[in-house]
C-alpha atoms as a PDB file:
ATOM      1  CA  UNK A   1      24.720 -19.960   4.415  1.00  0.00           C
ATOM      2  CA  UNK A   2      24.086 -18.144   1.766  1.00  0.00           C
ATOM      3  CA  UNK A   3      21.289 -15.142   1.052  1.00  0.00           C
ATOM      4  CA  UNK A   4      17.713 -14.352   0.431  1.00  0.00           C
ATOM      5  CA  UNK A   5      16.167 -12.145  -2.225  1.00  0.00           C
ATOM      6  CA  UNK A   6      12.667  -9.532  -1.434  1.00  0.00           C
ATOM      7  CA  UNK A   7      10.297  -8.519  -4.040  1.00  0.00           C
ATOM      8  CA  UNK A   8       8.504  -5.402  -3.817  1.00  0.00           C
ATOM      9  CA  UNK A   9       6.220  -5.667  -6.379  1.00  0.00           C
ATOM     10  CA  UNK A  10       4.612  -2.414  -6.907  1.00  0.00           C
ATOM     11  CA  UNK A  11       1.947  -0.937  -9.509  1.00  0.00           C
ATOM     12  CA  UNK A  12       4.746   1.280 -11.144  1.00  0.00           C
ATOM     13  CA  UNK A  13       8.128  -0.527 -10.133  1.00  0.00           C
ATOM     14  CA  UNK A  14       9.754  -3.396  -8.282  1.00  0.00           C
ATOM     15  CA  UNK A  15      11.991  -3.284  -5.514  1.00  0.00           C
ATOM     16  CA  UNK A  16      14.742  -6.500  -5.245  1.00  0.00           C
ATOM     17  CA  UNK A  17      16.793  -6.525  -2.266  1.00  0.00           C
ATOM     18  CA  UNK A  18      19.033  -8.934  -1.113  1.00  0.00           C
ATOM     19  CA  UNK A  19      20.037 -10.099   2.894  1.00  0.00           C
ATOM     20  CA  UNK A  20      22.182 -12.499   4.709  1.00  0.00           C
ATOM     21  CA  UNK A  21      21.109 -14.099   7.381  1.00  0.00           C
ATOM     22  CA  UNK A  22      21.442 -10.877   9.990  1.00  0.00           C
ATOM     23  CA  UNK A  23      19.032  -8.884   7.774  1.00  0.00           C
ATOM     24  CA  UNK A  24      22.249  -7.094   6.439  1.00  0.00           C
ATOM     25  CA  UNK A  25      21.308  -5.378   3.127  1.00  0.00           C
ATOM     26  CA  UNK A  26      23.270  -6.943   0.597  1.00  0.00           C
ATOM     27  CA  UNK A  27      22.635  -5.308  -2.602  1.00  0.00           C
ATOM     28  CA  UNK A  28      19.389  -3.646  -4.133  1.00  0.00           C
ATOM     29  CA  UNK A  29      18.071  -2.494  -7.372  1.00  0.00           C
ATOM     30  CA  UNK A  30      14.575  -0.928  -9.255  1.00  0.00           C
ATOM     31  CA  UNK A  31      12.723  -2.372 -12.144  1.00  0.00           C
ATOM     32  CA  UNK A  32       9.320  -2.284 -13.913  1.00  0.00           C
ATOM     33  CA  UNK A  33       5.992  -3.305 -12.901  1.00  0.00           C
ATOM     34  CA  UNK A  34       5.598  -6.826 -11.720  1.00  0.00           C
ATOM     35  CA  UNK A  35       1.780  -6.523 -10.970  1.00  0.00           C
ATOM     36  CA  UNK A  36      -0.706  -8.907 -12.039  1.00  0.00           C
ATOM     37  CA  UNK A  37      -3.367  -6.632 -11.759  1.00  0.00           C
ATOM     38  CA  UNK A  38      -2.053  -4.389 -14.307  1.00  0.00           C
ATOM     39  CA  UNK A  39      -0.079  -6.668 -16.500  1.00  0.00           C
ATOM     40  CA  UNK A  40      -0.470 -10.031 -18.443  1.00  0.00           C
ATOM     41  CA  UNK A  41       1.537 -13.058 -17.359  1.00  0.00           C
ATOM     42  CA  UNK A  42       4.541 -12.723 -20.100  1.00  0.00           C
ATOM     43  CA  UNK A  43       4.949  -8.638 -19.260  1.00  0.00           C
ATOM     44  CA  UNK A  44       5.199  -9.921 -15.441  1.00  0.00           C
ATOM     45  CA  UNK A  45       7.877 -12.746 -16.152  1.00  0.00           C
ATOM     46  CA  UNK A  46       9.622 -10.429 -18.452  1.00  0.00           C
ATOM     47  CA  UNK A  47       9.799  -7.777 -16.039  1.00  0.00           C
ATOM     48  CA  UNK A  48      11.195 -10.016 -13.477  1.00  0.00           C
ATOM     49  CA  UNK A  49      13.495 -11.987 -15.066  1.00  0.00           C
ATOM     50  CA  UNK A  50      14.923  -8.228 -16.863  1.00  0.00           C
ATOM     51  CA  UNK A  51      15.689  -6.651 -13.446  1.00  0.00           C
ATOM     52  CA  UNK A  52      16.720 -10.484 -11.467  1.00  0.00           C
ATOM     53  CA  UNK A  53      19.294 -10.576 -14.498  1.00  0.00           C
ATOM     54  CA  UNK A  54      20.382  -6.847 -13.911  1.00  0.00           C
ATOM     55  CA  UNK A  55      20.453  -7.809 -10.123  1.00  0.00           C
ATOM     56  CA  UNK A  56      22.842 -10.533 -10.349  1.00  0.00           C
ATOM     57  CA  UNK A  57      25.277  -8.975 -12.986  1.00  0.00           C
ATOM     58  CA  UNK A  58      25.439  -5.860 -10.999  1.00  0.00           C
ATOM     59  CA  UNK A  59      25.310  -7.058  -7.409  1.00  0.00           C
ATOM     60  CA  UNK A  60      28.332 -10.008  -8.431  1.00  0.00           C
ATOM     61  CA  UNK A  61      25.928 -12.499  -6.534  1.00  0.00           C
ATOM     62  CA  UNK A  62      25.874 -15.735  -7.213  1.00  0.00           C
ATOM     63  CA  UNK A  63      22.031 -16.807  -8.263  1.00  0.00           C
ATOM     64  CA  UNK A  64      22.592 -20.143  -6.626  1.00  0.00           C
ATOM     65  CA  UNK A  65      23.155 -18.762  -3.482  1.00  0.00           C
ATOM     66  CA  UNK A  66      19.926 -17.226  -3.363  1.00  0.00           C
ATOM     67  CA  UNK A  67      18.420 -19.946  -0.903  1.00  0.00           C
ATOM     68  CA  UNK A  68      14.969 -18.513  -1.078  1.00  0.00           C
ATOM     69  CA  UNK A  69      13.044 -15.732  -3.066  1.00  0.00           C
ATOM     70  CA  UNK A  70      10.097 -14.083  -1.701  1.00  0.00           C
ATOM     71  CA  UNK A  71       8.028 -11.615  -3.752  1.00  0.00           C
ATOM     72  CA  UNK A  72       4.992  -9.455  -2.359  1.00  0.00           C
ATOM     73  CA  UNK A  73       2.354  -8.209  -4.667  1.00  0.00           C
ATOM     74  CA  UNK A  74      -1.016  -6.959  -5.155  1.00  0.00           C
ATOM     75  CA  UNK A  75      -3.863  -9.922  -5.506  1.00  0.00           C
ATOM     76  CA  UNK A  76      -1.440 -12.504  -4.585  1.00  0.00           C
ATOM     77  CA  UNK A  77      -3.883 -13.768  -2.692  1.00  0.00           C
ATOM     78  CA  UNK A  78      -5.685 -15.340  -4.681  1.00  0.00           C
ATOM     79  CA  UNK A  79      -4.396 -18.804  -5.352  1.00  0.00           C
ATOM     80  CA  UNK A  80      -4.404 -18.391  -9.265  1.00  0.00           C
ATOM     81  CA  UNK A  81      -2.334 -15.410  -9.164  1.00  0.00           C
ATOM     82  CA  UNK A  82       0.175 -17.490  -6.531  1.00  0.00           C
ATOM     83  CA  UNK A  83       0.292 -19.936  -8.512  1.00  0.00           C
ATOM     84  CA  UNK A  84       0.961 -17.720 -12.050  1.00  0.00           C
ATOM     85  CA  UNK A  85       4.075 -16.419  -9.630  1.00  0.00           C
ATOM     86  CA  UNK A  86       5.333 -18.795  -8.174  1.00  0.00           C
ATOM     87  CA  UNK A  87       5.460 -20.366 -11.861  1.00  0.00           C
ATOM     88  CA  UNK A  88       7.493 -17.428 -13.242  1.00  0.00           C
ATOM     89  CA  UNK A  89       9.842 -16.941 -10.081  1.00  0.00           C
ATOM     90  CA  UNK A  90      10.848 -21.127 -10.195  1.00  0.00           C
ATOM     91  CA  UNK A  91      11.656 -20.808 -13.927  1.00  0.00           C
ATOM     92  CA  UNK A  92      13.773 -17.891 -13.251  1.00  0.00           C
ATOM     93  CA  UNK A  93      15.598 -19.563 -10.590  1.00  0.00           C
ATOM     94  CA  UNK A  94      15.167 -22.621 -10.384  1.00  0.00           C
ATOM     95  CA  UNK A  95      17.643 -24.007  -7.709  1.00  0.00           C
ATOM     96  CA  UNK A  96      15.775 -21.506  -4.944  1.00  0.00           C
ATOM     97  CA  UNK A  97      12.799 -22.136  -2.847  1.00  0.00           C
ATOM     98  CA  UNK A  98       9.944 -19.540  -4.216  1.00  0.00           C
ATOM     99  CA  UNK A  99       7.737 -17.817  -1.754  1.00  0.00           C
ATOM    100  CA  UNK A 100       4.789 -15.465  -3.213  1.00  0.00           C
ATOM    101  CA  UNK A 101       2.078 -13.188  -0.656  1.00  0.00           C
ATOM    102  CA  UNK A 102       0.048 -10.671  -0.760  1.00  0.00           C
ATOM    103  CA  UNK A 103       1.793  -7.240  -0.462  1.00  0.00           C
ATOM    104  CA  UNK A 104      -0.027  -5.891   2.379  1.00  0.00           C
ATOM    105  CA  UNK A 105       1.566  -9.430   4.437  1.00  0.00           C
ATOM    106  CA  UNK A 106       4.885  -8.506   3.348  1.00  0.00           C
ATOM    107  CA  UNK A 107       4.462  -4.779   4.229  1.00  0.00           C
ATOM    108  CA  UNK A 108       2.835  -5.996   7.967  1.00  0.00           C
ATOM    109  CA  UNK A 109       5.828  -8.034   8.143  1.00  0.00           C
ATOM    110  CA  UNK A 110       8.294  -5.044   7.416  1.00  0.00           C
ATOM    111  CA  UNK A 111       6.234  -2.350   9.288  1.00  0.00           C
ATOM    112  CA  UNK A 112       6.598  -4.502  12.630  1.00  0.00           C
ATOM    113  CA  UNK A 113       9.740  -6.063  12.190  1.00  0.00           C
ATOM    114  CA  UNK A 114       8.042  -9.184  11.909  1.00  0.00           C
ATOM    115  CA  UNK A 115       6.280  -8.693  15.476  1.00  0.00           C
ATOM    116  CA  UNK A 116       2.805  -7.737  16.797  1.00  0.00           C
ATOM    117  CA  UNK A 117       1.498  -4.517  15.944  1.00  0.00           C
ATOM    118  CA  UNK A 118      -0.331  -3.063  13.251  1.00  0.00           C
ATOM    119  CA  UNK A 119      -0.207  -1.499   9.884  1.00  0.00           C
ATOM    120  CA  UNK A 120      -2.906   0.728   8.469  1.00  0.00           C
ATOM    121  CA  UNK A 121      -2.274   1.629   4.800  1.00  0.00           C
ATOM    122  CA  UNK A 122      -3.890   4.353   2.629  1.00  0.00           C
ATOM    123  CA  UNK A 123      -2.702   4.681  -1.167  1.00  0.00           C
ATOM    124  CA  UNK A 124      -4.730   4.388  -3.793  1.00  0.00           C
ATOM    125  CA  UNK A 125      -6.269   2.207  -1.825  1.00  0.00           C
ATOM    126  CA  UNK A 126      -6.824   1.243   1.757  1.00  0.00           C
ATOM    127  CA  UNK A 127      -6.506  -2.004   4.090  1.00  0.00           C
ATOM    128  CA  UNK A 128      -4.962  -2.546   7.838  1.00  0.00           C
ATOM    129  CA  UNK A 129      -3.247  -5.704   9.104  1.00  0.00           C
ATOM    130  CA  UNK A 130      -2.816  -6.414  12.489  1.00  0.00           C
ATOM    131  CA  UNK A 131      -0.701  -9.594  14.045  1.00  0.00           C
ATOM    132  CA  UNK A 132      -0.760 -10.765  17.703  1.00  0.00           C
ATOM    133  CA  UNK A 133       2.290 -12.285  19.441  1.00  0.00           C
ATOM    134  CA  UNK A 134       1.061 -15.730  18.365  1.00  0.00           C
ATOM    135  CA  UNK A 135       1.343 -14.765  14.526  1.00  0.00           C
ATOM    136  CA  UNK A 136      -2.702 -14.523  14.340  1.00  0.00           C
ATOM    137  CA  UNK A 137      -2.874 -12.018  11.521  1.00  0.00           C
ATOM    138  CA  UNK A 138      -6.142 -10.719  10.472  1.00  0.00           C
ATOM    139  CA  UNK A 139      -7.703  -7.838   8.282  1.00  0.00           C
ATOM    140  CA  UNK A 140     -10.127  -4.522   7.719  1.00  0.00           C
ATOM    141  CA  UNK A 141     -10.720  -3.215   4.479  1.00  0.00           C
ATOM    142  CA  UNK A 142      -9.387  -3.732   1.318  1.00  0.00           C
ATOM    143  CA  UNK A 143     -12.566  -4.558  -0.688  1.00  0.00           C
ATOM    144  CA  UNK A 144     -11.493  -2.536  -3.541  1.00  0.00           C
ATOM    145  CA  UNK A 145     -12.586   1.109  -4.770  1.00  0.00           C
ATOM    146  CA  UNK A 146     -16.789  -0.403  -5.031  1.00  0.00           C
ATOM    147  CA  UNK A 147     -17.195  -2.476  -1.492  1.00  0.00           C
ATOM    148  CA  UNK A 148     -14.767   0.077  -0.091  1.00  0.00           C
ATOM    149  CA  UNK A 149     -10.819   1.334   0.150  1.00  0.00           C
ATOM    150  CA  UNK A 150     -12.398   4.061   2.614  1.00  0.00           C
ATOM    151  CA  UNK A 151     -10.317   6.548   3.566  1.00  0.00           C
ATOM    152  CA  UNK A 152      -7.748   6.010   0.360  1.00  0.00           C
ATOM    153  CA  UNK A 153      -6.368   8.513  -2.342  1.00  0.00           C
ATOM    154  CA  UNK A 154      -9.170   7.349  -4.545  1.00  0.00           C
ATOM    155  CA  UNK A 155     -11.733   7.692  -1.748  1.00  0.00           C
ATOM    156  CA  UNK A 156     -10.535  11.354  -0.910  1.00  0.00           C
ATOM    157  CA  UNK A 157     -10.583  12.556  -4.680  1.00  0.00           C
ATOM    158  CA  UNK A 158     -14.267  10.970  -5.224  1.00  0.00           C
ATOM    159  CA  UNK A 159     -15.690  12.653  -2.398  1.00  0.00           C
ATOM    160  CA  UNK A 160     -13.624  15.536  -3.751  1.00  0.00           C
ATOM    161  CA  UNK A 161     -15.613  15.246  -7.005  1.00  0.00           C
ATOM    162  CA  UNK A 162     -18.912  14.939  -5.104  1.00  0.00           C
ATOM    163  CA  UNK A 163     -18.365  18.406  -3.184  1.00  0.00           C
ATOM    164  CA  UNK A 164     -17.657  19.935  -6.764  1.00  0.00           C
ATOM    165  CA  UNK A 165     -20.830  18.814  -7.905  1.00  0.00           C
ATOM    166  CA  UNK A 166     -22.590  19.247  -4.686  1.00  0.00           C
ATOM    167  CA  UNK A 167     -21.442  22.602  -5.013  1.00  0.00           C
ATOM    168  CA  UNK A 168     -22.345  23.087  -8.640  1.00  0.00           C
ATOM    169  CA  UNK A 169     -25.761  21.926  -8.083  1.00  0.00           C
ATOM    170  CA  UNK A 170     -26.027  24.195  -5.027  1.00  0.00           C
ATOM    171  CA  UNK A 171     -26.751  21.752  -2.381  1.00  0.00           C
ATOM    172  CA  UNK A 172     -23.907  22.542  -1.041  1.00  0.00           C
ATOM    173  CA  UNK A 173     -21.903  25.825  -0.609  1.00  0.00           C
ATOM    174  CA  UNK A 174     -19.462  26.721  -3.005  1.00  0.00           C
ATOM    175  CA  UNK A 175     -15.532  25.087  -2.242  1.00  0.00           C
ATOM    176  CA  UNK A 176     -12.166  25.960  -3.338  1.00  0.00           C
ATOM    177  CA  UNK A 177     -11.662  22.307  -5.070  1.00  0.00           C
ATOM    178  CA  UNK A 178     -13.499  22.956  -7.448  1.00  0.00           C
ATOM    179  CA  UNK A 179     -10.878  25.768  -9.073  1.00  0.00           C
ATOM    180  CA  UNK A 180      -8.250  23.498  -7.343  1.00  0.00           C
ATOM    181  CA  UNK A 181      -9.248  20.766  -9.293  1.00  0.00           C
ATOM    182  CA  UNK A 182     -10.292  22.507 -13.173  1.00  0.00           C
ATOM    183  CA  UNK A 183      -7.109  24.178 -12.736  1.00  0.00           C
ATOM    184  CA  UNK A 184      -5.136  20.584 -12.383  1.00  0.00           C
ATOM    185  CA  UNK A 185      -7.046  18.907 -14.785  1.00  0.00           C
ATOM    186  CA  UNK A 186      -6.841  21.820 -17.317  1.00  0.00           C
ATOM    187  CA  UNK A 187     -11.379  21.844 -17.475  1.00  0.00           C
ATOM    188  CA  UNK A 188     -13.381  24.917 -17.444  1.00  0.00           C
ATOM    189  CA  UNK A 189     -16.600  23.695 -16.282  1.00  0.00           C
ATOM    190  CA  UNK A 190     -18.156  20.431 -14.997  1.00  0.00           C
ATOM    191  CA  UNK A 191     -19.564  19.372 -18.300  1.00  0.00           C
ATOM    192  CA  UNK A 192     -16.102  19.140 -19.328  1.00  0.00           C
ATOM    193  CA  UNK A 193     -14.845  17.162 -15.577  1.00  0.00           C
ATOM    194  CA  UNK A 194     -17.782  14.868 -16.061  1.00  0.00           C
ATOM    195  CA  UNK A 195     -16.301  14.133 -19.594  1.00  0.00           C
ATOM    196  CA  UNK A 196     -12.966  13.394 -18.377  1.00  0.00           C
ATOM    197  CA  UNK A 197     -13.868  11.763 -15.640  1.00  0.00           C
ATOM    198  CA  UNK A 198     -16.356   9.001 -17.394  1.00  0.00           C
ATOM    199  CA  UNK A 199     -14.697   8.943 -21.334  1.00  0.00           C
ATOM    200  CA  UNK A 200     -11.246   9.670 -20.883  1.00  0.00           C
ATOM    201  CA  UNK A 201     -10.126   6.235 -19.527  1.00  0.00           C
ATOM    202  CA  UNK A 202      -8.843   7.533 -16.794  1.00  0.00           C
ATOM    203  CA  UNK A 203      -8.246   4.977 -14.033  1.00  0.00           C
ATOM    204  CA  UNK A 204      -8.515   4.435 -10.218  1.00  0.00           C
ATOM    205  CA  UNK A 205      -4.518   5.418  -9.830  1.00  0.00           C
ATOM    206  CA  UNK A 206      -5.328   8.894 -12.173  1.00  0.00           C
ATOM    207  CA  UNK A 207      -8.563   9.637 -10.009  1.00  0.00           C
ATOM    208  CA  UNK A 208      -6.570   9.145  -6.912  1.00  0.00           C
ATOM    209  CA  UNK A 209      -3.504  11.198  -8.293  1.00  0.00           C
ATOM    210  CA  UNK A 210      -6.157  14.623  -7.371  1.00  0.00           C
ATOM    211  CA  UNK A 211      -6.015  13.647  -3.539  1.00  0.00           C
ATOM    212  CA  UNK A 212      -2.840  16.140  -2.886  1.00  0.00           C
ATOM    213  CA  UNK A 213      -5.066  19.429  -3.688  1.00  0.00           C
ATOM    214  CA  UNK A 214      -7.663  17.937  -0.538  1.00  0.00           C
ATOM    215  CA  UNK A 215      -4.036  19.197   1.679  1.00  0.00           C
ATOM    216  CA  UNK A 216      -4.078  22.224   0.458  1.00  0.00           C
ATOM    217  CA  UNK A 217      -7.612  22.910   0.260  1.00  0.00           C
ATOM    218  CA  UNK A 218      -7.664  22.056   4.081  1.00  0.00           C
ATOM    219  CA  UNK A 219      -4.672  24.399   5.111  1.00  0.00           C
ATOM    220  CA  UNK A 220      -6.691  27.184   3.846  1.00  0.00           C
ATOM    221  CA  UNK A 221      -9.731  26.169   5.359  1.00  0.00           C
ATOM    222  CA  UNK A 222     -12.314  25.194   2.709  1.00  0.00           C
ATOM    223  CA  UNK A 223     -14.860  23.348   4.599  1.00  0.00           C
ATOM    224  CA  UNK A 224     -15.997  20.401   1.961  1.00  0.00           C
ATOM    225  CA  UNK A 225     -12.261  20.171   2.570  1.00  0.00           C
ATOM    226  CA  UNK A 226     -11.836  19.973   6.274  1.00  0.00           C
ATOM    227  CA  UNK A 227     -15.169  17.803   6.178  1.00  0.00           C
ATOM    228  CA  UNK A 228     -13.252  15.189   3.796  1.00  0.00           C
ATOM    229  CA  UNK A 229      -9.867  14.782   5.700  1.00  0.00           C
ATOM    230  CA  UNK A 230     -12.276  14.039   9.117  1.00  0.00           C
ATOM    231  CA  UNK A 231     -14.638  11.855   6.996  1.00  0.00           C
ATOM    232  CA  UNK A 232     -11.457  10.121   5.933  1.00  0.00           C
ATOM    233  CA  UNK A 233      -9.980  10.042   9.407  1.00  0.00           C
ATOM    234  CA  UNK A 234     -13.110   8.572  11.143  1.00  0.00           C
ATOM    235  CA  UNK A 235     -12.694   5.550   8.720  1.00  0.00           C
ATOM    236  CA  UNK A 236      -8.895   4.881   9.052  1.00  0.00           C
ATOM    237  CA  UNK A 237      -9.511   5.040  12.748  1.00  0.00           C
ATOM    238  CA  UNK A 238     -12.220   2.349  12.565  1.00  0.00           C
ATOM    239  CA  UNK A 239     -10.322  -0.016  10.832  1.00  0.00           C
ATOM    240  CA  UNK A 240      -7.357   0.609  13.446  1.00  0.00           C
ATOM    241  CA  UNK A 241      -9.762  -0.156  16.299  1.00  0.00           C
ATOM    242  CA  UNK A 242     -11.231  -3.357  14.567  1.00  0.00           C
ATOM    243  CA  UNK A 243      -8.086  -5.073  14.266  1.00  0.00           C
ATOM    244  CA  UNK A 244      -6.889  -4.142  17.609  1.00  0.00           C
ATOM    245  CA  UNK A 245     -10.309  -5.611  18.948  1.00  0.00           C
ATOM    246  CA  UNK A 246     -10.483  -8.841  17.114  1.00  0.00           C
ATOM    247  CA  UNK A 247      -6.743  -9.793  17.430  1.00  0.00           C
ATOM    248  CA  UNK A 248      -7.212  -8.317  21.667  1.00  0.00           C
ATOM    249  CA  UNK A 249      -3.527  -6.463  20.932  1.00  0.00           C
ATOM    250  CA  UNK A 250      -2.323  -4.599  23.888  1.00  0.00           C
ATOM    251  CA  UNK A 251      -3.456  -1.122  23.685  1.00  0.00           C
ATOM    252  CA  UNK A 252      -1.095   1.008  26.280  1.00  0.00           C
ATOM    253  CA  UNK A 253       1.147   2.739  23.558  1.00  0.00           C
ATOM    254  CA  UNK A 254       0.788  -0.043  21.066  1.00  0.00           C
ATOM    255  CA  UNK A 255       1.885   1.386  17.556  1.00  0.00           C
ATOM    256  CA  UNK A 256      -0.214   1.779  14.782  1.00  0.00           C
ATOM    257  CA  UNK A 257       1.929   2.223  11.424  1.00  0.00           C
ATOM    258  CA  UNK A 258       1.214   4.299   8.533  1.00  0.00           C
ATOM    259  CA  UNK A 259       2.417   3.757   5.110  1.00  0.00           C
ATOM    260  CA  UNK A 260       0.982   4.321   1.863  1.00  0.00           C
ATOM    261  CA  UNK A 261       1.479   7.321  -0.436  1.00  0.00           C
ATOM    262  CA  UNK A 262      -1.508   9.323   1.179  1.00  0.00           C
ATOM    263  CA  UNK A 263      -1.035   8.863   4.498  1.00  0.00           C
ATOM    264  CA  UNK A 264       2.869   8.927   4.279  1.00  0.00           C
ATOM    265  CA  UNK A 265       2.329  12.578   2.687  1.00  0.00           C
ATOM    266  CA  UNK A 266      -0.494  14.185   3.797  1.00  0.00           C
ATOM    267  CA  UNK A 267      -0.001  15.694   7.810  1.00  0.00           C
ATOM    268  CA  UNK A 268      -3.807  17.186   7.913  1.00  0.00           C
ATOM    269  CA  UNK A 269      -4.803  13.497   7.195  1.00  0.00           C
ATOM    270  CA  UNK A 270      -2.203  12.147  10.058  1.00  0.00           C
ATOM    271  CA  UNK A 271      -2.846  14.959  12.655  1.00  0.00           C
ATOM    272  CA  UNK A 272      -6.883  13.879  12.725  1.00  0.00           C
ATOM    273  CA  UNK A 273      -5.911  10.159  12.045  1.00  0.00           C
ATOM    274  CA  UNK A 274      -4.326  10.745  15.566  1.00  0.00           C
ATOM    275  CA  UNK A 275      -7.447  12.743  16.969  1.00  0.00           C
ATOM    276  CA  UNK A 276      -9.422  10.169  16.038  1.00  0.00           C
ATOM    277  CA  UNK A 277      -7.711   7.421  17.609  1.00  0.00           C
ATOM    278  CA  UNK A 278      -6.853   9.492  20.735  1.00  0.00           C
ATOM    279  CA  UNK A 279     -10.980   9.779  20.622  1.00  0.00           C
ATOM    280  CA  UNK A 280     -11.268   5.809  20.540  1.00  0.00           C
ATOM    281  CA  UNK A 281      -9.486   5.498  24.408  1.00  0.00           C
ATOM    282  CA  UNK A 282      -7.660   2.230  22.824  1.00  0.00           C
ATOM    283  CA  UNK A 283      -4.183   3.924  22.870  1.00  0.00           C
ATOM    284  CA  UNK A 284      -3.180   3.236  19.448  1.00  0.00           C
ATOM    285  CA  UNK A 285      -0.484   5.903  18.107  1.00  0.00           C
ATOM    286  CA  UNK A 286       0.595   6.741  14.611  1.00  0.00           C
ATOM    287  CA  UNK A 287       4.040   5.278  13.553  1.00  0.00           C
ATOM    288  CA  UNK A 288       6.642   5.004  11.424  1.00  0.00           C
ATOM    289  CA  UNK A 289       7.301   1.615   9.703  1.00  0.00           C
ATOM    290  CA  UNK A 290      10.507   0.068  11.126  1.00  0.00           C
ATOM    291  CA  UNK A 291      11.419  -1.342   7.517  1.00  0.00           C
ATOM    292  CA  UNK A 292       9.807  -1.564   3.939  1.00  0.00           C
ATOM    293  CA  UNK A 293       7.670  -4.768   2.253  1.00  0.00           C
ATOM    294  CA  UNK A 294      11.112  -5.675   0.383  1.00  0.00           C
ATOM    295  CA  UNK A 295      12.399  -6.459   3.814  1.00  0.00           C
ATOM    296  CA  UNK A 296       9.186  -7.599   4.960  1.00  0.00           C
ATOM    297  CA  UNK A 297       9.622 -10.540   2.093  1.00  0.00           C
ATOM    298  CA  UNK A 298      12.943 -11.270   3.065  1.00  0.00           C
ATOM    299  CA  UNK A 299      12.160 -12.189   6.467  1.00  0.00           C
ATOM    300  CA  UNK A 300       9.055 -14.282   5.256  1.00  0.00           C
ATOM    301  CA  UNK A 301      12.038 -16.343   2.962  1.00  0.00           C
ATOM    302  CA  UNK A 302      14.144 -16.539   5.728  1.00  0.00           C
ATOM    303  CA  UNK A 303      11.257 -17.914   7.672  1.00  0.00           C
ATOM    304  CA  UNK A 304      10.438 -19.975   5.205  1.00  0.00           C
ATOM    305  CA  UNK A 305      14.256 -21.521   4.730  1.00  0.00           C
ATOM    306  CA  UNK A 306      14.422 -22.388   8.750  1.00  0.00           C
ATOM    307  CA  UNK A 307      10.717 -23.519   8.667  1.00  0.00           C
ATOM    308  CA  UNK A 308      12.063 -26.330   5.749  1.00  0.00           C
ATOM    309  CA  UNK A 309      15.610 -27.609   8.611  1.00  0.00           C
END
């Protein structure tokens, strides 16, 4: 019957995985950026059609047995962008239906398994999915780092950057991330952090690269800190709790999945995620994903090949 091909398509790299028809991992490799966010059209097709080429002469799979290709990635959304993809993908193989979405509906689809539940991520950014048993899917956060991305790795490290200030200024007291933070930026005062921060081009994904030294100024107890991870918490937890209230999901044990780089790392930022939802009485519980987005995309295709009999 032949197989179906999932696209990752991360920031920094692309996942490409392959599955028959039982979800049986065929064959898998990495590649470059295939984000539209961060690259122009020709870097994106040139990208893909490097590591699809790779894929196939290493894998020994046949491209036309590909019956579908699905790729996730950031802004896909947007029609334009689909459209740009969808472009690129059906020149690179053209004998295959092409499926493009937005990465956080691929990773919703992997996280569950393709069932209810809910996915809350925190990266650089921040969003949560939810799905009901009738496929209702719907959304909080994810309006970027200026409407929001609350409780994100960008999030933590600019309220991190506040408390230094805060601090500096003297309305508030004095806080370990501020040597925490000199010391991993290589700055000696915040003349010099303001500088870097503002005119050295540094973007959201550098800014949110700090967010690690927030762990370890909470294990030893610096309040700004402790005050940040809970801040952080409170907001994950709210966006939890509004897509469990809109989409009326069961709440007796009903999983809430974590991924993202922040939350998948940080176990301050889980342990009061938990609190917090404990606190909210709607019995949501911090989870592992059952599978990735690459998988998550391969079950859209296949969904997409039987949706087309």
């Amino acid at each position: 019957m032949g197989y179906v091909i999932g696209i990752d398509g991360g920031a920094t790299k692309t996942r490409c995985a392959a599955f028959d028809h039982e979800m049986r991992l065929l064959a898998e490799m990495f590649g470059k950026s295939s984000n539209l966010t961060s690259l122009s059209q020709e870097e994106v097709q040139r990208n893909l059609k490097d590591l699809l080429d790779l894929f196939f002469l290493k894998s020994g799979l046949p491209p036309q047995g590909c019956v579908c290709i699905c790729l996730g990635s950031a802004g896909a959304g947007r029609a334009s962008a689909r459209e740009v993809l969808e472009g690129i993908l059906q020149r690179i193989l053209p004998h295959s239906f092409v499926l493009v979405t937005d990465d956080a509906i691929s990773a919703l689809t992997g996280g569950t398994g393709g069932g209810p539940g809910i996915l809350l991520i925190s990266g650089t950014g921040s969003i949560c999915l939810g799905r009901d048993s009738r496929g209702q899917v719907c959304r909080a956060g994810g309006w970027g780092h200026v409407m929001g991305d609350e409780g994100s790795g960008y999030d933590i490290a600019c309220r991190m950057l506040r408390a230094i200030v805060c601090a500096h200024d003297g309305r508030e007291a004095p806080t370990l991330l501020t040597e925490m933070v000199f010391d991993h930026w290589g700055v000696r005062d915040v003349d010099q952090l303001t500088d870097l921060v503002y005119r050295s081009g540094k973007g959201k994904s550098e800014i949110a690269s700090i967010a690690f030294l927030c762990d370890l100024g909470y294990d030893r107890e610096d309040k700004a800190a402790r005050r940040i991870v809970e801040e952080c918490a409170q907001e994950l937890a709210a966006m939890a709790q509004a897509v469990a209230r809109r989409l009326a999901l069961p709440g007796e044990g009903m999983p809430c999945l974590g991924a993202g780089s922040v939350l998948e790392k940080s176990a301050c930022l889980q342990e009061r995620l938990q609190a917090r939802l404990d606190a909210g009485g709607m019995g949501l519980r911090l989870a592992d994903c059952r599978h990735d987005a690459a998988w998550g995309c391969a079950r859209l295709a296949w969904d997409q090949v039987e949706g087309t009999k």
